[in-house]
N, C-alpha and C. Protein backbone atom coordinates (compact mmCIF):
# COMPACT_ATOMS: atom_id res chain seq x y z
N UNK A 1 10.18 -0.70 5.10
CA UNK A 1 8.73 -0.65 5.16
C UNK A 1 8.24 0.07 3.90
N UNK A 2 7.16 -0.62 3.51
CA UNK A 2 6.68 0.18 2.13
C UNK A 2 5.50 1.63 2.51
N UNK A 3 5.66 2.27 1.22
CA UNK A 3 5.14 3.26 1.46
C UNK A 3 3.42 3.13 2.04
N UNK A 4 2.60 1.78 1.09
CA UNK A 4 1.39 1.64 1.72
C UNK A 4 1.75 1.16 3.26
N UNK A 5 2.86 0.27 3.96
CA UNK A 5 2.53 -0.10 5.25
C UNK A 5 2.75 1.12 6.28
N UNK A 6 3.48 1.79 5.66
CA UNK A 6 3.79 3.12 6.88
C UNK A 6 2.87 4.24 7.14
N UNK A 7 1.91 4.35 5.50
CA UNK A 7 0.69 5.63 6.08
C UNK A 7 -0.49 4.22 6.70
N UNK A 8 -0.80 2.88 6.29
CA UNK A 8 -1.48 2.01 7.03
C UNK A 8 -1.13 2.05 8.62
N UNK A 9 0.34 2.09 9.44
CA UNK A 9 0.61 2.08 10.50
C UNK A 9 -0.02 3.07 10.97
N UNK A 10 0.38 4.44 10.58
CA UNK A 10 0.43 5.51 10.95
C UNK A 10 -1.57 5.52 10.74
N UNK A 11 -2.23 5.37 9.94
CA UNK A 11 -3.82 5.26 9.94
C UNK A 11 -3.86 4.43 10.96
N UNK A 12 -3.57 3.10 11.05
CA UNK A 12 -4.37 2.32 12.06
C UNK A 12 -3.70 2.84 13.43
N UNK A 13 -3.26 3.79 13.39
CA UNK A 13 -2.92 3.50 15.12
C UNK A 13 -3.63 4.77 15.50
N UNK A 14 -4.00 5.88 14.82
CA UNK A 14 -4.73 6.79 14.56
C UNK A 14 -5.86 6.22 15.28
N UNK A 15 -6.86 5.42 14.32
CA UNK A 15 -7.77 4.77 14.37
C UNK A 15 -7.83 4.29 15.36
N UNK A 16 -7.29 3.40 15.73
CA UNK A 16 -7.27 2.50 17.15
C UNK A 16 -7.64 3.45 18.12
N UNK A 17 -6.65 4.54 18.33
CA UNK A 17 -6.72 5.78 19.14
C UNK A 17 -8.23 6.34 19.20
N UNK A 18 -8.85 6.78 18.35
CA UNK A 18 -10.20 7.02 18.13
C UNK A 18 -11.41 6.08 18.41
N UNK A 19 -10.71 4.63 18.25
CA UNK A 19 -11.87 3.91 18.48
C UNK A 19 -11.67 3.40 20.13
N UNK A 20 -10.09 3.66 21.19
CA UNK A 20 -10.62 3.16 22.33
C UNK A 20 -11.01 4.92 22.83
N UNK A 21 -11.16 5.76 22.47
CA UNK A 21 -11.47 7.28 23.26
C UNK A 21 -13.27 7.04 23.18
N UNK A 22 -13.84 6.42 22.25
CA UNK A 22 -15.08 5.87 21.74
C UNK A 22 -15.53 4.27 22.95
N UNK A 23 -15.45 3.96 23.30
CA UNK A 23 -14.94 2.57 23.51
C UNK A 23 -16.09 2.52 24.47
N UNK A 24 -16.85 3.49 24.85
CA UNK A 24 -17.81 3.22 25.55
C UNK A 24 -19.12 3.59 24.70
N UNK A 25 -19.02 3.71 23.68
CA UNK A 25 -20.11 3.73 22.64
C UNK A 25 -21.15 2.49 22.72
N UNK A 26 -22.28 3.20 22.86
CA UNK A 26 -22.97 2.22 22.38
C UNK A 26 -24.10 2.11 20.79
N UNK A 27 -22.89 3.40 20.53
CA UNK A 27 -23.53 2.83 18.89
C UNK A 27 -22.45 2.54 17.93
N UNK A 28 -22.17 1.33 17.37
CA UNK A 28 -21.00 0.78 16.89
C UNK A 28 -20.61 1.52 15.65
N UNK A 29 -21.18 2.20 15.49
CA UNK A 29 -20.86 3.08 13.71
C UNK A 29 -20.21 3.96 14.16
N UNK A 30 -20.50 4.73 15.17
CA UNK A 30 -19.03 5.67 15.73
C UNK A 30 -17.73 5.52 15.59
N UNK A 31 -17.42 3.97 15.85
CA UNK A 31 -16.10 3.37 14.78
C UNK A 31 -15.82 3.79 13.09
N UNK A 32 -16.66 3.61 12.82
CA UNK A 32 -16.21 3.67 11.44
C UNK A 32 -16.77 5.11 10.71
N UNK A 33 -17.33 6.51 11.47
CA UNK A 33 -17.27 7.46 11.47
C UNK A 33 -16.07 8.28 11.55
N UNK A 34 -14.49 8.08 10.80
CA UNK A 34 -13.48 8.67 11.15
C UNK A 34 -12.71 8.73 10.21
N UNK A 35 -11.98 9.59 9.86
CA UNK A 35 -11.37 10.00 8.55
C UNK A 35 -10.08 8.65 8.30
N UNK A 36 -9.63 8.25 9.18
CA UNK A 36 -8.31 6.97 9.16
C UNK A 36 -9.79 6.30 8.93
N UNK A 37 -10.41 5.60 9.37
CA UNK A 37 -11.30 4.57 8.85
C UNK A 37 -11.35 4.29 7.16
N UNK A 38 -11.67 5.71 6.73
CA UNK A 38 -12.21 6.22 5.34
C UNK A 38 -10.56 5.96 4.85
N UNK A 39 -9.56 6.68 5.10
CA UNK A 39 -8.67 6.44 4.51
C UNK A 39 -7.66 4.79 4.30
N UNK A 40 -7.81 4.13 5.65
CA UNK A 40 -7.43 3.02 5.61
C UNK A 40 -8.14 2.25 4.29
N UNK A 41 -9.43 2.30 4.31
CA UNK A 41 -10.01 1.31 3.24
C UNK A 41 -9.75 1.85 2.11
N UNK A 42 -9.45 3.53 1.55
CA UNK A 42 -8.95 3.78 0.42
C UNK A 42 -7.18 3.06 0.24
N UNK A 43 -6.69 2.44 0.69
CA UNK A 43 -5.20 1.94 0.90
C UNK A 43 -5.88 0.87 -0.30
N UNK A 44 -7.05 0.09 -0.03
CA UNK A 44 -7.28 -0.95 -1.05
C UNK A 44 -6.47 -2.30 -0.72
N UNK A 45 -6.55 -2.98 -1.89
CA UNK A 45 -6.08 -4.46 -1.18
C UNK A 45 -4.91 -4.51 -1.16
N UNK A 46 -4.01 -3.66 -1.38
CA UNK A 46 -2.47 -3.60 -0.78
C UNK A 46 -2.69 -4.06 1.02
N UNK A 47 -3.64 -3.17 1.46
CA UNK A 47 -3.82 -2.91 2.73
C UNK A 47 -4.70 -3.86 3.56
N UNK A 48 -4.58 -5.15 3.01
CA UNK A 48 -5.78 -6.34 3.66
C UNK A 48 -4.61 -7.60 4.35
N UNK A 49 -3.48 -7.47 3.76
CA UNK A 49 -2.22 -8.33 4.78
C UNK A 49 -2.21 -7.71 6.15
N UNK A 50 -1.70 -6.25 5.66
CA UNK A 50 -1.74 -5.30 7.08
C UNK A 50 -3.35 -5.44 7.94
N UNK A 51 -3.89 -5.06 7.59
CA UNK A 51 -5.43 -5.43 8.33
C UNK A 51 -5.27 -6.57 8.97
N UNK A 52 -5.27 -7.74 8.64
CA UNK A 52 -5.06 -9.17 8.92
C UNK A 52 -4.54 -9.53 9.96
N UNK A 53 -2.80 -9.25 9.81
CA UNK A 53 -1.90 -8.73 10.73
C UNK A 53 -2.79 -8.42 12.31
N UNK A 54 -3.18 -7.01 11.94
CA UNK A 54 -3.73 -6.23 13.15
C UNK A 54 -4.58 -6.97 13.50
N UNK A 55 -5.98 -7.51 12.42
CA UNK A 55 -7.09 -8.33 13.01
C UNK A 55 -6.65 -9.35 14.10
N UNK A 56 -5.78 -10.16 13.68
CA UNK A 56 -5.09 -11.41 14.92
C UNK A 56 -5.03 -11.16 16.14
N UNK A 57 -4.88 -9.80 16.16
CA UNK A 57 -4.79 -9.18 17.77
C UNK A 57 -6.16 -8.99 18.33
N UNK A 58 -7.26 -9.15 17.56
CA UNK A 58 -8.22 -9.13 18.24
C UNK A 58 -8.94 -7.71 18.02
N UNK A 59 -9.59 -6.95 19.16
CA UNK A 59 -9.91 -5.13 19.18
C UNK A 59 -10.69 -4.87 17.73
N UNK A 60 -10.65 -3.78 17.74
CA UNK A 60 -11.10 -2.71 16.76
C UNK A 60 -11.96 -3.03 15.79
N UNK A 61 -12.71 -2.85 15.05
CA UNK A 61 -13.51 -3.46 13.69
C UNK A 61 -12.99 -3.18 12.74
N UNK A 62 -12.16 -4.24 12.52
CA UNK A 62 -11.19 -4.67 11.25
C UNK A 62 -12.02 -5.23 10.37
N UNK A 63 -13.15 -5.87 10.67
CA UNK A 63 -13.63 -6.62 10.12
C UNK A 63 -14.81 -6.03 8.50
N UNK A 64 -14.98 -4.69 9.38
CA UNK A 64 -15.81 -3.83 8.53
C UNK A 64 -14.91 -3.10 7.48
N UNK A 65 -13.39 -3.14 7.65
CA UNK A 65 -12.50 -2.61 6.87
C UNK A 65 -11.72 -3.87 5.72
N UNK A 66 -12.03 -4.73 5.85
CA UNK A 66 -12.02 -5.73 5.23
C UNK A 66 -13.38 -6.26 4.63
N UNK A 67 -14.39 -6.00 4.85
CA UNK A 67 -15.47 -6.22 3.94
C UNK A 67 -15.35 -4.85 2.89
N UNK A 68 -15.14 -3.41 3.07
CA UNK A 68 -15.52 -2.73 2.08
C UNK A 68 -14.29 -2.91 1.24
N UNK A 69 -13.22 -3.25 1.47
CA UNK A 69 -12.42 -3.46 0.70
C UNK A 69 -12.11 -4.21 -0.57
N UNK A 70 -13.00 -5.68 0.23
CA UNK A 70 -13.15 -6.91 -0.74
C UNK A 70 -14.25 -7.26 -1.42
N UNK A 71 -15.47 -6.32 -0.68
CA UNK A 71 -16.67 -6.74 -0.87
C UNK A 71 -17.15 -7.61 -0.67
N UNK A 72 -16.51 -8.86 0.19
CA UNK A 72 -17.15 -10.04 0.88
C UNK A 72 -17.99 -9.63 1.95
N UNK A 73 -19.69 -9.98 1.55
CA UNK A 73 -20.29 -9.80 2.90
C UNK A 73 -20.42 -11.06 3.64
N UNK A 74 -20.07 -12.20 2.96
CA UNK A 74 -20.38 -13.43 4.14
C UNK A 74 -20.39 -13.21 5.15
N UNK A 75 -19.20 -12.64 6.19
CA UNK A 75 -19.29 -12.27 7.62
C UNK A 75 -20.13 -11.24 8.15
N UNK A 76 -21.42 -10.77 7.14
CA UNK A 76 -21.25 -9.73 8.17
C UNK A 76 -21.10 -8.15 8.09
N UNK A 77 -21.40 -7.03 8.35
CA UNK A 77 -20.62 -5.94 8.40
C UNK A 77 -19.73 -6.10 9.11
N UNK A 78 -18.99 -6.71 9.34
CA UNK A 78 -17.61 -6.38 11.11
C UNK A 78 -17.82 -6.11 12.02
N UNK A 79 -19.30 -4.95 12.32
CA UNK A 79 -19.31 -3.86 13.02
C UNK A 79 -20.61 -4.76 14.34
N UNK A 80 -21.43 -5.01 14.16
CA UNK A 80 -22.76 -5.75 14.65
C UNK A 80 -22.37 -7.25 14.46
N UNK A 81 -23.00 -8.05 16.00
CA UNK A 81 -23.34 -9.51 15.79
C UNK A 81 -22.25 -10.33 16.63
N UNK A 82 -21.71 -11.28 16.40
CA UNK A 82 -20.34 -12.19 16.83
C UNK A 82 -19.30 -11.62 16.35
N UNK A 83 -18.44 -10.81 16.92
CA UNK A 83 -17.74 -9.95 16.58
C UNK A 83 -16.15 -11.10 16.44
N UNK A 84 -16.12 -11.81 17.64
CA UNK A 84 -15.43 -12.42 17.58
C UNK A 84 -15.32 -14.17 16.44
N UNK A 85 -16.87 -14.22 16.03
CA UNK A 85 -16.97 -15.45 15.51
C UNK A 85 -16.46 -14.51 14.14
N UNK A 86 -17.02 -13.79 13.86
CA UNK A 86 -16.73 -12.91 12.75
C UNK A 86 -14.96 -12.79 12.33
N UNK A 87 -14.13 -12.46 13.24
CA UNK A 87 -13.20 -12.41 13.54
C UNK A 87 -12.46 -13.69 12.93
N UNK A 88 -12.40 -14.67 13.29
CA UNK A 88 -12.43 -16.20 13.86
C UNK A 88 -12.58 -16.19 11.86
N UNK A 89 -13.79 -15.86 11.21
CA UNK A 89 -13.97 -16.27 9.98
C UNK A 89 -13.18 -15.77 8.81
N UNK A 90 -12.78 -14.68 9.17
CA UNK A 90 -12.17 -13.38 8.48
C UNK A 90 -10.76 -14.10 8.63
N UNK A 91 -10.36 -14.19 9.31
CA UNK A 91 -8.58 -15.35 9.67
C UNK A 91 -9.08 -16.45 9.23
N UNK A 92 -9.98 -17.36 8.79
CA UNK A 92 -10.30 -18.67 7.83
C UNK A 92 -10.03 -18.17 6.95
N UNK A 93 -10.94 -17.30 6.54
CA UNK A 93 -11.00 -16.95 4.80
C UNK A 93 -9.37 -16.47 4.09
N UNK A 94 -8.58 -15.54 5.31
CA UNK A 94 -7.36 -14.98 5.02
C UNK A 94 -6.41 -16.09 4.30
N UNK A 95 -6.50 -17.26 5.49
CA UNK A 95 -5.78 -18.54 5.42
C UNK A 95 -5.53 -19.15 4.14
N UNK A 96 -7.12 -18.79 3.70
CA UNK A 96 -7.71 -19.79 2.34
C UNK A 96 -7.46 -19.15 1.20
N UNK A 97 -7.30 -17.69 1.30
CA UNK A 97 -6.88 -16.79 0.06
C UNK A 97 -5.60 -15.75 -0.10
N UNK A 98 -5.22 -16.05 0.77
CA UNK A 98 -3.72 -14.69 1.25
C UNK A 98 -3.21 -14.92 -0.24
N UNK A 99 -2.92 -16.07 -0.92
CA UNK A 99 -2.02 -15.95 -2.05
C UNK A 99 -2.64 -15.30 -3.55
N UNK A 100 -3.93 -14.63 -3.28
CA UNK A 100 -4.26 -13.81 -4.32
C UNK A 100 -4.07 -12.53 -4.03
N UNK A 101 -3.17 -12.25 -2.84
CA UNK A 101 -2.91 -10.66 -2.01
C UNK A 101 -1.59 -10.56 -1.82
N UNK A 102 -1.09 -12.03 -1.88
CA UNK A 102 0.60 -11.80 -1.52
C UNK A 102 1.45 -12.50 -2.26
N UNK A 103 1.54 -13.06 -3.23
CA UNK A 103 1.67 -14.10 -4.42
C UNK A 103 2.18 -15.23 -3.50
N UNK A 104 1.60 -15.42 -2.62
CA UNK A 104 2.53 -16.90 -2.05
C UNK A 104 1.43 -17.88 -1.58
């Protein structure tokens, strides 16, 4: 495991942790109020396979950690709206560009 996927594991599961203790929020920025939030997106685009990965599973707002990363707003903040259509678009777009993130 590389050094970005193991502090990414170790952030997103952090995170995850924080965002279901939150999970009855009803203000969605409480997600992304959290130091793994802040640090995951400093990982940079090393850290958008791993995101991806996790996004497939569905949960958490991945989606908002993948826009500040790439700066694609087409979808969206992540955070507000069709979370799941959002979702759904973010795995299109991955599909359509992974090989400028993973040389393949």
């Amino acid at each position: 495991m590389s050094d970005v996927a193991a502090r990414f594991e170790a952030l997103a599961k952090e995170w995850e942790g924080h965002c279901a203790a939150h999970r009855e929020s009803s203000n969605p920025y409480v997600f992304l109020n959290h130091p793994s939030f802040e640090s995951i997106v400093s990982l940079g685009r090393p850290a958008v396979p791993l995101i991806v990965e996790r996004y497939r599973e569905g949960s958490v707002f991945w989606g908002a950690a993948l826009r500040r990363i790439t700066g694609l707003t087409t979808f969206g903040d992540g955070v507000v709206g069709n979370l799941d259509a959002t979702r759904r678009s973010w795995l299109k777009w991955w599909d359509e560009n992974k090989a400028g993130f993973t040389g393949r």
